[in-house]
Protein backbone atom coordinates (compact mmCIF):
# COMPACT_ATOMS: atom_id res chain seq x y z
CA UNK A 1 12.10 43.00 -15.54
CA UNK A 2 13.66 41.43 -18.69
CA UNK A 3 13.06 38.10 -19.93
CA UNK A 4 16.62 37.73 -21.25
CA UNK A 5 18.56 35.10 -19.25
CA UNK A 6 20.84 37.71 -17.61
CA UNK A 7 17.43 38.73 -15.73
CA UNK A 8 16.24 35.34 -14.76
CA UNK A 9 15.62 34.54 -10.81
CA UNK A 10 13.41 32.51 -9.05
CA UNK A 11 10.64 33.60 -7.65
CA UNK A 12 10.59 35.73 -3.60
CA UNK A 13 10.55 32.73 -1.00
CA UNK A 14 11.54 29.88 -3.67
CA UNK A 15 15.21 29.36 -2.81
CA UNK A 16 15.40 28.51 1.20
CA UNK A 17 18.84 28.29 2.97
CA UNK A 18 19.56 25.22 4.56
CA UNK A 19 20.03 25.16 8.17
CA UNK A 20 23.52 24.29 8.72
CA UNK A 21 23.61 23.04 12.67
CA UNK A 22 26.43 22.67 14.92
CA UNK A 23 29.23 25.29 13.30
CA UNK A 24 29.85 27.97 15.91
CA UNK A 25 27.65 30.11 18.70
CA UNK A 26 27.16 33.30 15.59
CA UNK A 27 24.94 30.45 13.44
CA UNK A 28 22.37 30.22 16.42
CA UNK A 29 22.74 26.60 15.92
CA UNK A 30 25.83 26.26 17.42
CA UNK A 31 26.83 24.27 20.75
CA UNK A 32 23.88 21.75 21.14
CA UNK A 33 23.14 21.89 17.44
CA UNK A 34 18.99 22.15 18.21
CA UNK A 35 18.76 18.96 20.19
CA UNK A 36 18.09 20.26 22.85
CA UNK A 37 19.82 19.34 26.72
CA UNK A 38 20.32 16.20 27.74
CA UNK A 39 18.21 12.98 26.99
CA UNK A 40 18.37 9.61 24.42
CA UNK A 41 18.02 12.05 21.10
CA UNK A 42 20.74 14.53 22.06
CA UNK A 43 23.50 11.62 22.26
CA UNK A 44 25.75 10.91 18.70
CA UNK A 45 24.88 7.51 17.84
CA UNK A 46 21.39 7.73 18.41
CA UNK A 47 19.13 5.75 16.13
CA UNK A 48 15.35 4.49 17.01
CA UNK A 49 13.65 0.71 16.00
CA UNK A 50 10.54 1.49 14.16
CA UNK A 51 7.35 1.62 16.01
CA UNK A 52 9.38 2.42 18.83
CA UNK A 53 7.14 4.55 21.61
CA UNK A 54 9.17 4.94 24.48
CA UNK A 55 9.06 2.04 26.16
CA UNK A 56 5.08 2.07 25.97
CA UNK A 57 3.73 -1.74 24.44
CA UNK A 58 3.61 -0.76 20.72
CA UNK A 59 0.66 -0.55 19.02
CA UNK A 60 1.74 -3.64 16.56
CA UNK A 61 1.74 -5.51 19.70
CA UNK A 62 -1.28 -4.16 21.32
CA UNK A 63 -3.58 -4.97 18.56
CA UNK A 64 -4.74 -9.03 19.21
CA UNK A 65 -3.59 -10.96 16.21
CA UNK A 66 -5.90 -13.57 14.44
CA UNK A 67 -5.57 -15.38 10.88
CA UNK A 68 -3.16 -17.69 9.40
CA UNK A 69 -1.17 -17.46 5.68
CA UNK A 70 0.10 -20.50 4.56
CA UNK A 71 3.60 -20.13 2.52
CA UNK A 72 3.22 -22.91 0.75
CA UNK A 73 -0.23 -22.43 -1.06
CA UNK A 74 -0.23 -21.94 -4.79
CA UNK A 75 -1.43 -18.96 -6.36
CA UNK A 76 -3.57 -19.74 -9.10
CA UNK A 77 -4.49 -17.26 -12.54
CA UNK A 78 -8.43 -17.82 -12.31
CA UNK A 79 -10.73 -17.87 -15.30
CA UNK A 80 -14.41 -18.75 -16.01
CA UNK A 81 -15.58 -20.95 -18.70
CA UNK A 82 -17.80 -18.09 -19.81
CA UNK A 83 -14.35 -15.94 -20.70
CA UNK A 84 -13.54 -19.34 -23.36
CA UNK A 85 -16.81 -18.22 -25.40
CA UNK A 86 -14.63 -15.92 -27.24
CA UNK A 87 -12.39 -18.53 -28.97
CA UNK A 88 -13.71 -20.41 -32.43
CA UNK A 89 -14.99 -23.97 -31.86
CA UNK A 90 -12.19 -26.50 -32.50
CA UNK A 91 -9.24 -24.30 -30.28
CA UNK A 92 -6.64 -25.77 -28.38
CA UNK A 93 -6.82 -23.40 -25.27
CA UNK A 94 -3.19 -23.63 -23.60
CA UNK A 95 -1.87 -21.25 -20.98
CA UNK A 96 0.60 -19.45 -23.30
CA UNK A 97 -2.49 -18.80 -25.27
CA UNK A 98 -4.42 -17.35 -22.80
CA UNK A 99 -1.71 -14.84 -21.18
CA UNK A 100 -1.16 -13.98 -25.23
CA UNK A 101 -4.67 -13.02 -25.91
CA UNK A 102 -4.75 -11.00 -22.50
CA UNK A 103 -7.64 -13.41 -20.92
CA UNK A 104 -4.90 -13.74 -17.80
CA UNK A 105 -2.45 -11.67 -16.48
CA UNK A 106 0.14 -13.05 -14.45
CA UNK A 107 0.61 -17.04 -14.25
CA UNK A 108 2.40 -17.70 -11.04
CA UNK A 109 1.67 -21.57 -9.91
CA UNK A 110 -1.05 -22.05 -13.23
CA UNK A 111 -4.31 -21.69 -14.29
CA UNK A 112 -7.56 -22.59 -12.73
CA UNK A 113 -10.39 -22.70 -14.92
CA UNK A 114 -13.91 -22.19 -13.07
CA UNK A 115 -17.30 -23.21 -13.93
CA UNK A 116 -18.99 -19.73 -13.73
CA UNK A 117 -21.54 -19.11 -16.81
CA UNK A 118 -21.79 -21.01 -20.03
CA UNK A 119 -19.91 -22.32 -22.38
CA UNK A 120 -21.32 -22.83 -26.48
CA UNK A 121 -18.29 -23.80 -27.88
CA UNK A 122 -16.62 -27.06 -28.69
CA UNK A 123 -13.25 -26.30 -26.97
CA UNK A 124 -10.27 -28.70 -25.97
CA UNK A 125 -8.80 -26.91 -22.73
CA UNK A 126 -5.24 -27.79 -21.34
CA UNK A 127 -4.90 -26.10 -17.80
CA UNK A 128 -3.53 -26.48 -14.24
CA UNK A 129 -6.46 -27.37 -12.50
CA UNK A 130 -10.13 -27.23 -13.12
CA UNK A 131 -13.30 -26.94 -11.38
CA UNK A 132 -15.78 -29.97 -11.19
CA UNK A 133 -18.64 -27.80 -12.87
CA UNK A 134 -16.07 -26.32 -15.09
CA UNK A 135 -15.15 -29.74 -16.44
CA UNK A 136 -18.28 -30.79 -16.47
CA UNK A 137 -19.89 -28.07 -18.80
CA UNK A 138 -16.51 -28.09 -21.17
CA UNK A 139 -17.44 -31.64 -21.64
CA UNK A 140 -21.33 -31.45 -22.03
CA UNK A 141 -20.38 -28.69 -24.76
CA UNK A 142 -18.48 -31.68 -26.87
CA UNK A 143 -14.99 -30.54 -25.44
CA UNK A 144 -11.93 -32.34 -23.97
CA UNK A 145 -10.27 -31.38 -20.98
CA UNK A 146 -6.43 -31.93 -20.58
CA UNK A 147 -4.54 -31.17 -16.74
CA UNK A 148 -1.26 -29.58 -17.74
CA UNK A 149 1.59 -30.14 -14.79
């Protein structure tokens, strides 16, 4: 075999012909075009809901359902007040800030600073909402808290 591109084929059993159904009784597909006799699937115009099973209850509707999501609740971009350790004393920590340094990700409805950990800097924080204990230790570290709308 030559490697020039005159010789080039694929390889036995790559290339598959498609089954072409319905065109004549010589094809062996011909006349019912595999769907068998009779029955729902062997009509034109067939087409099936999802999770249909025959007329048995579907399993989405078997299964007891439970919970509640509320539509209107706001999704909040969390941080601690340990993650504001790495900024110098004297920042002005706004949300464009914070999504620029990479500290949050997304900011769909704001930010939501928590009090988990410690905080040594003197920081003055403008976010969505805030903790109680967040506040509290921003402020007992000598820093200001602003609520941005």
């Amino acid at each position: 075999m030559s490697l020039e591109l005159h010789g080039l084929k694929p390889a036995k059993g790559a290339n598959k012909k498609r089954k072409r159904v319905g065109r004549g009784p010589g094809s062996g597909h011909g006349k019912t075009a595999t769907r068998g006799e009779k029955g729902q699937k062997s009509r034109s115009g067939f087409s099936q809901k999802p999770g249909f099973e025959g007329g048995q209850m579907p399993l989405h509707r078997r299964i007891p359902k439970h919970g509640f999501t509320n539509k209107f609740a706001k999704e909040y971009a969390v941080l601690n007040v340990r993650q504001l350790n790495d900024f110098e004393d004297g920042t002005e920590i706004t949300p464009e800030l914070l999504t620029q340094k990479g500290l949050v990700k997304k900011v769909k409805d704001g930010i939501r600073i928590l009090g988990e950990g410690e905080l040594s800097r003197k920081l003055t924080v403008r976010a969505h909402h805030f903790s109680e204990s967040a506040k509290q230790k921003i402020e007992q570290a000598g820093g200001s808290v602003e609520v941005v709308s």
